[in-house]
C-alpha atoms as a PDB file:
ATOM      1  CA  UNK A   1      83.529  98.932  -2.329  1.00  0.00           C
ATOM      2  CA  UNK A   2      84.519 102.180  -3.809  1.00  0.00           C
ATOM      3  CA  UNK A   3      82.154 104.054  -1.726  1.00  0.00           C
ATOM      4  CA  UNK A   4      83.128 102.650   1.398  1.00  0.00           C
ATOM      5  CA  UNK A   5      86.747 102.836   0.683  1.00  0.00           C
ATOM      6  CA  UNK A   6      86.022 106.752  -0.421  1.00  0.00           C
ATOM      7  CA  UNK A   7      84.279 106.932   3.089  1.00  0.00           C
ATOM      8  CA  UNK A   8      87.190 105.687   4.554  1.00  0.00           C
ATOM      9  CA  UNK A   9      89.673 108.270   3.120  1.00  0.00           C
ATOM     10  CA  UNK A  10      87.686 111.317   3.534  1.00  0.00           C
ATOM     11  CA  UNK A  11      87.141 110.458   7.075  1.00  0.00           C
ATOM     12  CA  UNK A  12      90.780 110.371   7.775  1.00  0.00           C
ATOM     13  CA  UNK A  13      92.003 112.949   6.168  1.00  0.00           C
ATOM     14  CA  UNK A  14      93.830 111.396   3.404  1.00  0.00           C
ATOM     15  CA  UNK A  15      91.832 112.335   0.633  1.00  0.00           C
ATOM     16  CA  UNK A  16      90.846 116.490   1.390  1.00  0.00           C
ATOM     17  CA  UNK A  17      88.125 118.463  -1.285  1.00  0.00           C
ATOM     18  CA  UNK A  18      88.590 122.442  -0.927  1.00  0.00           C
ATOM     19  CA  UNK A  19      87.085 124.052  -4.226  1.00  0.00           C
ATOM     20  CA  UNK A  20      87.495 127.401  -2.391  1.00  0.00           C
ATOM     21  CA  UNK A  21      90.915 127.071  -1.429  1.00  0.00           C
ATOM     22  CA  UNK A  22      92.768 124.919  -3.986  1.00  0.00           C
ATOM     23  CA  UNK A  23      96.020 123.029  -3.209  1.00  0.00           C
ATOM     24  CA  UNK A  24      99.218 123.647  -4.252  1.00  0.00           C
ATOM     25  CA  UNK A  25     101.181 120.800  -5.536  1.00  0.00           C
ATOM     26  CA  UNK A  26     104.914 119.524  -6.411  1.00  0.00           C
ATOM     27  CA  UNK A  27     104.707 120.068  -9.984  1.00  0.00           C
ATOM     28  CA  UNK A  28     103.566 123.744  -9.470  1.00  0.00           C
ATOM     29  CA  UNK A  29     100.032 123.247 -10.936  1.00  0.00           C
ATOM     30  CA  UNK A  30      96.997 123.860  -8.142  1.00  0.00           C
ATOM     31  CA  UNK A  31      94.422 121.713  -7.856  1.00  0.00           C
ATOM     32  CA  UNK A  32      90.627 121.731  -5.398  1.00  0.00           C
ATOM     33  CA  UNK A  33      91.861 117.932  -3.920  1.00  0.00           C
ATOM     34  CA  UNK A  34      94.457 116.464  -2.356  1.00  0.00           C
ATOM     35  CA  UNK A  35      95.443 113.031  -1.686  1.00  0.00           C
ATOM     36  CA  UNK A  36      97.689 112.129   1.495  1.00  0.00           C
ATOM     37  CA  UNK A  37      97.281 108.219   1.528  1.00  0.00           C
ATOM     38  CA  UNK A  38     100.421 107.882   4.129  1.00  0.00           C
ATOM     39  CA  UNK A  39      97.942 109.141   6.589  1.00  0.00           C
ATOM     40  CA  UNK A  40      96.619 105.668   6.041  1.00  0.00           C
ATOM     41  CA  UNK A  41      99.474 104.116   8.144  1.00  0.00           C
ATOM     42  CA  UNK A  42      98.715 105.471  11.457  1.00  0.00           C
ATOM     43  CA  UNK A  43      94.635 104.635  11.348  1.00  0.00           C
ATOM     44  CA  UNK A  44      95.182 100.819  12.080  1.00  0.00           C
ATOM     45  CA  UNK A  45      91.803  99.661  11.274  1.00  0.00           C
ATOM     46  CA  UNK A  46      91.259 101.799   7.964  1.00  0.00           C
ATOM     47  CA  UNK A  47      94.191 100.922   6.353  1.00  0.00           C
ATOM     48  CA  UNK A  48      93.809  97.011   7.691  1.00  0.00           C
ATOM     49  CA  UNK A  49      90.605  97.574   5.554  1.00  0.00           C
ATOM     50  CA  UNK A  50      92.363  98.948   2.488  1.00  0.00           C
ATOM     51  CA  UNK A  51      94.822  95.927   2.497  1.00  0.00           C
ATOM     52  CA  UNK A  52      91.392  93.695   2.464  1.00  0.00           C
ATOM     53  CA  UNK A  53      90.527  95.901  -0.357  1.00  0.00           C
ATOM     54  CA  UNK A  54      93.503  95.418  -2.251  1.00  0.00           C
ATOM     55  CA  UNK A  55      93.839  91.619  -1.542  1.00  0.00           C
ATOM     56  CA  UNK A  56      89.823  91.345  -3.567  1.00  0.00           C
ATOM     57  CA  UNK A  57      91.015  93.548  -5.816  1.00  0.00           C
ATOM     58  CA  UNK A  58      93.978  91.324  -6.958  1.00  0.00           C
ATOM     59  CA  UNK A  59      91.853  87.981  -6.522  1.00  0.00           C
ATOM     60  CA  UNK A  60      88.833  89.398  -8.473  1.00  0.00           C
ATOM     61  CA  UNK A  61      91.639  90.271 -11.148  1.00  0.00           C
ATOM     62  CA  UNK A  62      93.311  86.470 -11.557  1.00  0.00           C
ATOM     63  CA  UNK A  63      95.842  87.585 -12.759  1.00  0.00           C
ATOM     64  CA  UNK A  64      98.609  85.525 -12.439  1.00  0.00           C
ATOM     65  CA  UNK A  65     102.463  86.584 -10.765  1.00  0.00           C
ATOM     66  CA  UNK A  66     105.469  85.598  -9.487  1.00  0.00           C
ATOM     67  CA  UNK A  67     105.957  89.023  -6.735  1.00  0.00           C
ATOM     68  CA  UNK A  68     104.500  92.605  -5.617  1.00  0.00           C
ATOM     69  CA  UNK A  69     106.584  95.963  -5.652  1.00  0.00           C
ATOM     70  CA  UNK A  70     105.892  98.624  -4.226  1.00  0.00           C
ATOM     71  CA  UNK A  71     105.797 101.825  -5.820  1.00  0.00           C
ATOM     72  CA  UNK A  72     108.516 104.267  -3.505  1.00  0.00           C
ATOM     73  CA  UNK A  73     107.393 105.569  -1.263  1.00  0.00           C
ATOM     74  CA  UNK A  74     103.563 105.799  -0.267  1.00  0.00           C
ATOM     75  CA  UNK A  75     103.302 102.194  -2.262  1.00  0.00           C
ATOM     76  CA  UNK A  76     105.921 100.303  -0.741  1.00  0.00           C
ATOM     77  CA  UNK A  77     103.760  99.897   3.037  1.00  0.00           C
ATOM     78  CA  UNK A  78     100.605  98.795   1.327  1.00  0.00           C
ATOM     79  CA  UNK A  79     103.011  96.158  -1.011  1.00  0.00           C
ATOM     80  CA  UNK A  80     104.513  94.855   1.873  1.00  0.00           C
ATOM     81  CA  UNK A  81     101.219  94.256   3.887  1.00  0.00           C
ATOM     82  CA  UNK A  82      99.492  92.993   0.665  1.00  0.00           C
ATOM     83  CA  UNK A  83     103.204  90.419   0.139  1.00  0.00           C
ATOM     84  CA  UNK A  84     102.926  89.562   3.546  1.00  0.00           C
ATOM     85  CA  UNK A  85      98.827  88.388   3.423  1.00  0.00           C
ATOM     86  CA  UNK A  86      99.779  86.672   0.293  1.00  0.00           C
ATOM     87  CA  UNK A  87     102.984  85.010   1.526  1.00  0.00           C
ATOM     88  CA  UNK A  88     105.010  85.856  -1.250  1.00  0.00           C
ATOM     89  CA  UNK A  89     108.091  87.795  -2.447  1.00  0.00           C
ATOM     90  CA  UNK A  90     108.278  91.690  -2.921  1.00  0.00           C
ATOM     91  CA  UNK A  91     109.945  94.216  -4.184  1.00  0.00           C
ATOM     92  CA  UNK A  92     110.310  98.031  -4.754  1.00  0.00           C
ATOM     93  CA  UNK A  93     111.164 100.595  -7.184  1.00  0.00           C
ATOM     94  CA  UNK A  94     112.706 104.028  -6.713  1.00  0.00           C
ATOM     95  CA  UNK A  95     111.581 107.270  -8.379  1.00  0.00           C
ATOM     96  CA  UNK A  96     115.018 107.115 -10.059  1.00  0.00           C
ATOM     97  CA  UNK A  97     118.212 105.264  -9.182  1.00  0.00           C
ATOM     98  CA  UNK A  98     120.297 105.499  -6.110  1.00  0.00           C
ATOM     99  CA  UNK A  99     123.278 107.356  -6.814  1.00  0.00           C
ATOM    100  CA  UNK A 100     125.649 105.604  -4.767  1.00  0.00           C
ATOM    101  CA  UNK A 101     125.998 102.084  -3.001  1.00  0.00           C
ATOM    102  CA  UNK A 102     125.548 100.056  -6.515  1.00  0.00           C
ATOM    103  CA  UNK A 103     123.089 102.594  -7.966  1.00  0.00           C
ATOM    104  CA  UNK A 104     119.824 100.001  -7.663  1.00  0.00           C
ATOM    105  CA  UNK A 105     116.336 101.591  -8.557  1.00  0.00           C
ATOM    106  CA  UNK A 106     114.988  98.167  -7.653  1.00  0.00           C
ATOM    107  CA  UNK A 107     115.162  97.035  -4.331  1.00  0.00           C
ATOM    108  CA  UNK A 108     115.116  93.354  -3.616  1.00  0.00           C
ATOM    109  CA  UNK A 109     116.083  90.030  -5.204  1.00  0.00           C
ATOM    110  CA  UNK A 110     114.345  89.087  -8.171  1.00  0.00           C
ATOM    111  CA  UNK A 111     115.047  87.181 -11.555  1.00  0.00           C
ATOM    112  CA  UNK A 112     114.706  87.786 -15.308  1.00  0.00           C
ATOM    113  CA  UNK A 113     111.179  87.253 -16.638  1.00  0.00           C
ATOM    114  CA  UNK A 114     109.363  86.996 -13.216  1.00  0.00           C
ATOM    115  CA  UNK A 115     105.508  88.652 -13.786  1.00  0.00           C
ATOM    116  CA  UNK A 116     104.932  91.770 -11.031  1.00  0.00           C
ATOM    117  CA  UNK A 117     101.605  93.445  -9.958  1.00  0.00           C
ATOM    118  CA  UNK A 118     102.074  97.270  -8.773  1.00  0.00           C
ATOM    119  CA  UNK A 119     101.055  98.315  -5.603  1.00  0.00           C
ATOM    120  CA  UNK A 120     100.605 102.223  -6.172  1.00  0.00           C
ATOM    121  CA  UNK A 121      98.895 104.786  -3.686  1.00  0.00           C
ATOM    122  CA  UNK A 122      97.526 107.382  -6.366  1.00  0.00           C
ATOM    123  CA  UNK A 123      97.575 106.764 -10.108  1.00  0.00           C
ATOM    124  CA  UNK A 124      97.135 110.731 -11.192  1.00  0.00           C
ATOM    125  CA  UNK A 125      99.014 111.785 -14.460  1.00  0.00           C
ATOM    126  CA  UNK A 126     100.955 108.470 -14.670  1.00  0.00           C
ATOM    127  CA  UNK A 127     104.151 109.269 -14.989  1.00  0.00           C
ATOM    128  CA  UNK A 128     105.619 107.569 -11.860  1.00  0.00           C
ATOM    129  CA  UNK A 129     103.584 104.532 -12.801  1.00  0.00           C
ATOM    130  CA  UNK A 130     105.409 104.797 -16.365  1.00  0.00           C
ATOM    131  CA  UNK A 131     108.862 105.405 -14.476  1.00  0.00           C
ATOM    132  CA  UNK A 132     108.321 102.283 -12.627  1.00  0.00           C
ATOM    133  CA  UNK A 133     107.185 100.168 -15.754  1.00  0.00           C
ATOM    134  CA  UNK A 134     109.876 100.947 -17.547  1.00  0.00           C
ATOM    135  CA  UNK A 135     112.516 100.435 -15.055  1.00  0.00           C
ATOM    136  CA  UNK A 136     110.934  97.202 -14.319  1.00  0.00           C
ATOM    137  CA  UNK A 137     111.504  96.002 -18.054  1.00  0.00           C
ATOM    138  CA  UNK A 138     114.628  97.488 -18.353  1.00  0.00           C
ATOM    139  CA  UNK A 139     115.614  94.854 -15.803  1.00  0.00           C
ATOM    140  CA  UNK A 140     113.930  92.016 -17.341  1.00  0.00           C
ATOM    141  CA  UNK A 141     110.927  91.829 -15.130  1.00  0.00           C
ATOM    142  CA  UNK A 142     108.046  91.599 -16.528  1.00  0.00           C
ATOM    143  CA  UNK A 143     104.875  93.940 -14.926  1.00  0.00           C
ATOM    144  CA  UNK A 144     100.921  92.929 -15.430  1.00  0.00           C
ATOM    145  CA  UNK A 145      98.776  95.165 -13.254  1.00  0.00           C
ATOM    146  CA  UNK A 146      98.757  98.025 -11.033  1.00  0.00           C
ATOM    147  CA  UNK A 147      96.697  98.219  -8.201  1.00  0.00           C
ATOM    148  CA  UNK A 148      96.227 101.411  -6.846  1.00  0.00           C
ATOM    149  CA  UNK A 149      94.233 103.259  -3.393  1.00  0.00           C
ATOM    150  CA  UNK A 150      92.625 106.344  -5.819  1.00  0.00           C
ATOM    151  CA  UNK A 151      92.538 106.561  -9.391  1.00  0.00           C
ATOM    152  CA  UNK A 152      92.207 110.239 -10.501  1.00  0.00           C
ATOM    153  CA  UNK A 153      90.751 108.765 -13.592  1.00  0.00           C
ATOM    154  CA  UNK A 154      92.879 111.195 -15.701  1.00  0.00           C
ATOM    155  CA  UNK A 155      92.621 110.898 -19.763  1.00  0.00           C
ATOM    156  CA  UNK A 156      96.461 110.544 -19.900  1.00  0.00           C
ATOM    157  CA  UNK A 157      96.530 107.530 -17.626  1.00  0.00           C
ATOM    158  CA  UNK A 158      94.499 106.176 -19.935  1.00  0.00           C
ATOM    159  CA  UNK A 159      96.437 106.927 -23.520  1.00  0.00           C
ATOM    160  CA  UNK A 160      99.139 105.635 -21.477  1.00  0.00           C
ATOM    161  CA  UNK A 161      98.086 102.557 -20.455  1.00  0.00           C
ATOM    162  CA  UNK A 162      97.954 100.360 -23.931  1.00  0.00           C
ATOM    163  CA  UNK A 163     101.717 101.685 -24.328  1.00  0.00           C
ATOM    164  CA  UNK A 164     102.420 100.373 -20.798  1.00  0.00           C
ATOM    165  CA  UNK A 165     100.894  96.917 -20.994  1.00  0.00           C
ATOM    166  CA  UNK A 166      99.345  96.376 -17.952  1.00  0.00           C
ATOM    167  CA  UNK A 167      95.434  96.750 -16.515  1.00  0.00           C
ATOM    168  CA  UNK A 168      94.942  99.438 -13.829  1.00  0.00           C
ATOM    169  CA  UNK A 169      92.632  98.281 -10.623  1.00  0.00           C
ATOM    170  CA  UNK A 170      91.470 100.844  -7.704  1.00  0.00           C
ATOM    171  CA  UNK A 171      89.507 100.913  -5.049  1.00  0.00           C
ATOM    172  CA  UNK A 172      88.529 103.973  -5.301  1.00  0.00           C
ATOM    173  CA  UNK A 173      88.396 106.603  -8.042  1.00  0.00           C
ATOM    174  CA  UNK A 174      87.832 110.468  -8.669  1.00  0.00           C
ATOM    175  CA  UNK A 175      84.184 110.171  -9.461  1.00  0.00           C
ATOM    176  CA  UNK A 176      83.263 108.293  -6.319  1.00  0.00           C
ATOM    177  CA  UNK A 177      85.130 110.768  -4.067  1.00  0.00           C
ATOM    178  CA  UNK A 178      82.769 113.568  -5.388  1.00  0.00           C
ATOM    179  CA  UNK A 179      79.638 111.901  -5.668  1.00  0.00           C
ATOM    180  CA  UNK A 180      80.116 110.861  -1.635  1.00  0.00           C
ATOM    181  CA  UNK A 181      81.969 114.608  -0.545  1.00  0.00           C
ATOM    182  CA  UNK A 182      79.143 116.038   0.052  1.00  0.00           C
ATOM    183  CA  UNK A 183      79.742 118.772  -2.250  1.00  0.00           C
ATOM    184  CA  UNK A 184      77.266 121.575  -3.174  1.00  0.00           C
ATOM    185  CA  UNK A 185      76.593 121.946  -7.118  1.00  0.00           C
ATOM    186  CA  UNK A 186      79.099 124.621  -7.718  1.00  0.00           C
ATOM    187  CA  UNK A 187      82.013 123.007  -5.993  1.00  0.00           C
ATOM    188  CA  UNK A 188      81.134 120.009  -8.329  1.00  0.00           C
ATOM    189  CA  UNK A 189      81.360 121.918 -11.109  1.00  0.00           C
ATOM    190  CA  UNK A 190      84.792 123.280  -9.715  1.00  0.00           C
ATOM    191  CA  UNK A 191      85.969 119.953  -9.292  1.00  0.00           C
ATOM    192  CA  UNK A 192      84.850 118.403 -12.625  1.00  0.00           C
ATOM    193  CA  UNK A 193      86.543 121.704 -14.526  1.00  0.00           C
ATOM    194  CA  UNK A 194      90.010 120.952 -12.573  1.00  0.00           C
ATOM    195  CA  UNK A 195      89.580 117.324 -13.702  1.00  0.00           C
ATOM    196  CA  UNK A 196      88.746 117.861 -17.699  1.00  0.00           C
ATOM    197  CA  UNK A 197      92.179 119.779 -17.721  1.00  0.00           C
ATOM    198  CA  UNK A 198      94.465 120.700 -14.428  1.00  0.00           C
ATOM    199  CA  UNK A 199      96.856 122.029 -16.077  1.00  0.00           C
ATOM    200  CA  UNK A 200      94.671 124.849 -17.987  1.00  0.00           C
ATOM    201  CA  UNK A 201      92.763 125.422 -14.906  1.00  0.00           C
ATOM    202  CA  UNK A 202      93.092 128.059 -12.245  1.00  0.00           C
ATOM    203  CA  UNK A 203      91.485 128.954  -8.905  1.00  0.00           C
ATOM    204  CA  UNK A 204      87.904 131.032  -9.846  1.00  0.00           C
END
């Protein structure tokens, strides 16, 4: 499955490899890839695919829960397909609270205690996965497992993840994207330096 879903997101656009001509991204660090999964919402039949994905990944998982929540924004869609196909309650959780209205950083009714799996579009350095964790506890919920488009397979994520408490499921990852980008040896090796350490590395 990883393959075909990595097929899937190259071919639309959502996941883009330029070695040559790196990205630019929010935190001010550039990077050779790019991942756009809100492309995803206007290809009906790729992303009906994804939410088949995600639904087998969850199953596969058995792990047991009361509700989904989405992960604001690119998250919440996919959640609310994947709540919909399951017939059960979601949520979602804000990058940080609101600050007006009654301030909420989690959107929808829940109650203490009740076990949530994470619907996330990309799991890179983990801190909005750890943002949503912990404002999840902080209001008594209790979350179990992320499940996630791309995993950037990061070293942090993983250090991070015992702390956290919960398993991390994708359907696709970092090294699948590369093997099936049809990517010449030295844009590999361009990719594979940017992934040991993106924050040391700059454009060659």
């Amino acid at each position: 499955m990883k393959e075909r879903m990595a097929k899937i997101l190259l071919s639309t656009n959502c996941v883009q490899v330029s070695p040559q001509e790196p990205f630019s991204y929010a935190s001010g660090l550039k990077g050779p890839i790019y991942c756009d999964n809100r492309k995803l919402l206007s290809h009906v039949l790729e992303r009906k695919q994804v939410v088949e994905g995600l639904l087998k990944l969850i199953e596969a998982s058995e792990v047991k829960f009361d509700s989904v929540c989405g992960l604001a924004t690119a998250g919440i869609p996919h959640a609310a397909w994947v709540a919909d196909k399951l017939d059960i309650s979601m949520i979602y959780v804000r990058g940080k609270a609101k600050e007006h209205g009654k301030k909420n950083q989690i959107e929808g009714e829940y109650k203490q205690g009740e076990k949530v799996i994470l619907i996330e579009d990309l799991v890179n350095q983990g801190s909005s996965l750890k943002g949503a964790v912990e404002a999840l506890k902080s209001e008594g919920l209790d979350p179990i497992a992320c499940f996630c488009i791309v995993n950037y397979e990061m070293k942090v994520v993983e250090e991070i993840l015992p702390s956290l408490g919960i398993s991390l499921h994708s359907l696709t990852d970092f090294s699948t994207i590369i093997n099936v980008a049809n990517l010449d040896d030295k844009e590999l090796k361009i990719l594979k330096n940017w992934h040991n350490n993106p924050k040391a590395w700059t454009p060659s």
